[in-house]
C-alpha atoms as a PDB file:
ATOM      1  CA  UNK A   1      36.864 -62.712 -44.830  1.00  0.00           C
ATOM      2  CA  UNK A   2      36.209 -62.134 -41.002  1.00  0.00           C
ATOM      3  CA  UNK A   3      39.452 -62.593 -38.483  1.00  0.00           C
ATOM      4  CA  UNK A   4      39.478 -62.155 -34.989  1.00  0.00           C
ATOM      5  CA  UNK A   5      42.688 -61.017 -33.392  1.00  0.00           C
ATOM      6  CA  UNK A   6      42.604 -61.324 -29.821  1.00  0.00           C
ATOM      7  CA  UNK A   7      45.829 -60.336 -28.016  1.00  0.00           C
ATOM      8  CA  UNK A   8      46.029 -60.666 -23.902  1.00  0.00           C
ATOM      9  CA  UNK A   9      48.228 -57.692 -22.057  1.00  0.00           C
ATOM     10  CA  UNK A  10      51.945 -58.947 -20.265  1.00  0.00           C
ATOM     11  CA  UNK A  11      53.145 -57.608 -17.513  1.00  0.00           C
ATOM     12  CA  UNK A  12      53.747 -53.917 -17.281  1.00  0.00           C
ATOM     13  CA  UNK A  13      51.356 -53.230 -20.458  1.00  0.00           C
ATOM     14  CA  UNK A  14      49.075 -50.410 -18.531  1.00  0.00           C
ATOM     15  CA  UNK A  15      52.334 -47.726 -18.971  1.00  0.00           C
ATOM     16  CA  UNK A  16      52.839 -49.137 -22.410  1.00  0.00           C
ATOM     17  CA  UNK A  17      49.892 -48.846 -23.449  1.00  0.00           C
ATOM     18  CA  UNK A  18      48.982 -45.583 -22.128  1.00  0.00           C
ATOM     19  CA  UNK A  19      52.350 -44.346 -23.669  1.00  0.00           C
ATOM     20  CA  UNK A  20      51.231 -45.494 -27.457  1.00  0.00           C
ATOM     21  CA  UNK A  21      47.301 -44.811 -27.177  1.00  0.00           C
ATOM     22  CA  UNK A  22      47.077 -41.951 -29.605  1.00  0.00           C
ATOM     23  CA  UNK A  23      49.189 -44.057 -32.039  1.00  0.00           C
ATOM     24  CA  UNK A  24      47.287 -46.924 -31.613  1.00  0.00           C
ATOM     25  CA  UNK A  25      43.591 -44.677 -32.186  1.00  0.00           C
ATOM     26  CA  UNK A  26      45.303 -42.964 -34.955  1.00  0.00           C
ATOM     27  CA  UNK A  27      46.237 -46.363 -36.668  1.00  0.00           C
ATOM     28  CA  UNK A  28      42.648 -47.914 -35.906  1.00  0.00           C
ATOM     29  CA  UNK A  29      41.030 -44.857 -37.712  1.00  0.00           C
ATOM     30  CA  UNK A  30      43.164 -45.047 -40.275  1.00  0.00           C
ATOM     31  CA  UNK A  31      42.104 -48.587 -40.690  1.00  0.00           C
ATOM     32  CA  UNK A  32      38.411 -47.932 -40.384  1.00  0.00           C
ATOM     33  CA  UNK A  33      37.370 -49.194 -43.818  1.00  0.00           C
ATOM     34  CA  UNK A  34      38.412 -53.240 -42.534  1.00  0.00           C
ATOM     35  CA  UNK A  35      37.791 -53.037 -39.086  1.00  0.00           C
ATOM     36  CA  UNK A  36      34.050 -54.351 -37.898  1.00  0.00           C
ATOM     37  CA  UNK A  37      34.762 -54.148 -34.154  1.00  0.00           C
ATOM     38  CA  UNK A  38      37.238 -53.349 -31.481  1.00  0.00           C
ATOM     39  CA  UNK A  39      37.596 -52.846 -28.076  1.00  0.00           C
ATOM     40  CA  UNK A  40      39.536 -53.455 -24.267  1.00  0.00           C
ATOM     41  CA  UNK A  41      38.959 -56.618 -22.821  1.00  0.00           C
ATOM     42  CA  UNK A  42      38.261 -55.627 -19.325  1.00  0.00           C
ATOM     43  CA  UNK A  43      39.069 -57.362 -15.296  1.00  0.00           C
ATOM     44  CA  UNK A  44      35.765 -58.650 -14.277  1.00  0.00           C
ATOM     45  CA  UNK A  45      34.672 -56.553 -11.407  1.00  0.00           C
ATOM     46  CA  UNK A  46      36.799 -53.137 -12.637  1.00  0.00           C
ATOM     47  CA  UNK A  47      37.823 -51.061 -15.659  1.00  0.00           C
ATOM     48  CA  UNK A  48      41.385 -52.935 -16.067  1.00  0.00           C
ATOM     49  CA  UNK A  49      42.411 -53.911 -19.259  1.00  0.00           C
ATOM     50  CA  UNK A  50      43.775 -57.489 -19.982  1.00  0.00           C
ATOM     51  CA  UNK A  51      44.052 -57.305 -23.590  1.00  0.00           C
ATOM     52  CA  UNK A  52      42.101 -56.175 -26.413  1.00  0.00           C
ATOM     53  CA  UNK A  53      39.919 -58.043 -29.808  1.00  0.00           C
ATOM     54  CA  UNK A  54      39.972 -56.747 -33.349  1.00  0.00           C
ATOM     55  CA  UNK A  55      37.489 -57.856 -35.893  1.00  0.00           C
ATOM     56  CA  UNK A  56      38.677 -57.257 -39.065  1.00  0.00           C
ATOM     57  CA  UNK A  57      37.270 -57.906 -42.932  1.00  0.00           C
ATOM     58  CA  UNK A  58      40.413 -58.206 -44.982  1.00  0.00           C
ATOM     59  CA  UNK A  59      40.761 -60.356 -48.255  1.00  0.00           C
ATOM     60  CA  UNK A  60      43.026 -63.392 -46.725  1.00  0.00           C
ATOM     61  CA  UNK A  61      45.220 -64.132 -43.006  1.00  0.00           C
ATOM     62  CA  UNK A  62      48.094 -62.594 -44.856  1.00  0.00           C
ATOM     63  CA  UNK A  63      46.440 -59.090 -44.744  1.00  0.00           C
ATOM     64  CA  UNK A  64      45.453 -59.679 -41.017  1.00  0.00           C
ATOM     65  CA  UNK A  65      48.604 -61.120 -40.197  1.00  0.00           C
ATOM     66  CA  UNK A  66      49.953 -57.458 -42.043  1.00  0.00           C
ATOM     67  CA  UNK A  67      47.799 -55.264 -39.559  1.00  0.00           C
ATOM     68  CA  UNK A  68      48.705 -56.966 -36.661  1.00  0.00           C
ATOM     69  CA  UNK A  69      52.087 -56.317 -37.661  1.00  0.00           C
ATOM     70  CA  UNK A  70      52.051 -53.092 -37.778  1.00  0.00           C
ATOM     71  CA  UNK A  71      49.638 -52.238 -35.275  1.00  0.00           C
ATOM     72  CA  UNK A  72      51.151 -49.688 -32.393  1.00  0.00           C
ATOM     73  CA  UNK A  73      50.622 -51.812 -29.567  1.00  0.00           C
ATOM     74  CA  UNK A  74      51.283 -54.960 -30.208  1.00  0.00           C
ATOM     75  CA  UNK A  75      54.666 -53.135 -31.733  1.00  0.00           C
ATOM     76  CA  UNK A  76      55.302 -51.128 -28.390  1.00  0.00           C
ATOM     77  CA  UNK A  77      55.407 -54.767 -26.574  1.00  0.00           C
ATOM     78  CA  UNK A  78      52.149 -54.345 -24.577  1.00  0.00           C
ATOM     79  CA  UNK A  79      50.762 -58.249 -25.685  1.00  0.00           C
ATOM     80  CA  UNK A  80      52.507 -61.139 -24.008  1.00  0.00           C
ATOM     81  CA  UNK A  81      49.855 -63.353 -26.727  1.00  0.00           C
ATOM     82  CA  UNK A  82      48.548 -62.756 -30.250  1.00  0.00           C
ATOM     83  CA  UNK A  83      46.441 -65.006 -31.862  1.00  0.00           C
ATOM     84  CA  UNK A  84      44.826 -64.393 -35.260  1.00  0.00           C
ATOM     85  CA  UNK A  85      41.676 -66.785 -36.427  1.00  0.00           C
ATOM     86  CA  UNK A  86      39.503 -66.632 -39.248  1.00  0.00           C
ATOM     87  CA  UNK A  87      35.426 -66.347 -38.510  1.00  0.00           C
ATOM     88  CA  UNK A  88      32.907 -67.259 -39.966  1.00  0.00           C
ATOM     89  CA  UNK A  89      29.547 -64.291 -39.393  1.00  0.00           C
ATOM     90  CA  UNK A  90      26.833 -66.152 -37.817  1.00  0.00           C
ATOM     91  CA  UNK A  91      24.693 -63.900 -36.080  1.00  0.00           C
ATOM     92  CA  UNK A  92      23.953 -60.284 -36.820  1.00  0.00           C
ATOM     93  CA  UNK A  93      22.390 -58.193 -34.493  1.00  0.00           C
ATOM     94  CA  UNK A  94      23.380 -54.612 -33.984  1.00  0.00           C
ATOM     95  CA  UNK A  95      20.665 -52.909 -32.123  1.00  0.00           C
ATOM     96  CA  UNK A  96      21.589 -55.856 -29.363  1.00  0.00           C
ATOM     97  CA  UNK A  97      24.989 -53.469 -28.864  1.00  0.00           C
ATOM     98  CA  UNK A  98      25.417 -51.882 -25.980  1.00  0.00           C
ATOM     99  CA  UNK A  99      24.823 -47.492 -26.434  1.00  0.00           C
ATOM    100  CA  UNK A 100      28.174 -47.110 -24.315  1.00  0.00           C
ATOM    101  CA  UNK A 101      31.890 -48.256 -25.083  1.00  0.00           C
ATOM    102  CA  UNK A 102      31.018 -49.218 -21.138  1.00  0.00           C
ATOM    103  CA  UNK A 103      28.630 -51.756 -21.553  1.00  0.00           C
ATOM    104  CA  UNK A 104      25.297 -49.604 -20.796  1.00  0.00           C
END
């Protein structure tokens, strides 16, 4: 089963999260056999991040509910919101992707 787990930055989260990165990369790769997609949700207009989405293919909410435990920034206190919803895949179209993690 597909869950989305979109989780919007509080106040202060650009130190935070700088300060966990690695940990947070290093738990993401060591995740890489259930994650589909992640990535920064950036400002509009500049590079700023104001959260982040997670796509993940795990057997049931309790195992998404488990990773977003345990993952290092939501543990470090960068996310003033979590929420975790099950998807369904509609569309499926990965040469549409962008070439960049930028967009381009």
């Amino acid at each position: 089963m597909l869950y989305i787990i979109y989780q919007e930055d509080g106040p202060g989260s650009a130190a935070i999260r700088q300060r966990v990165k690695q940990a947070h990369f290093d738990y993401l790769e060591e995740h890489k056999d259930i994650l589909v997609l992640g990535g920064a949700m950036l400002a509009d207009g500049d590079d700023a991040r104001v959260g982040s989405v997670l796509i993940l293919n795990v057997p049931n909410r309790a195992a998404a509910e488990k990773f977003s435990a345990n993952e290092p920034l939501r543990n470090a206190g960068v996310f003033k919101s979590v929420k975790i919803t099950r998807m369904r895949r509609g569309q499926w179209n990965p040469d549409a992707a962008p070439k960049s993690a930028e967009g381009n």
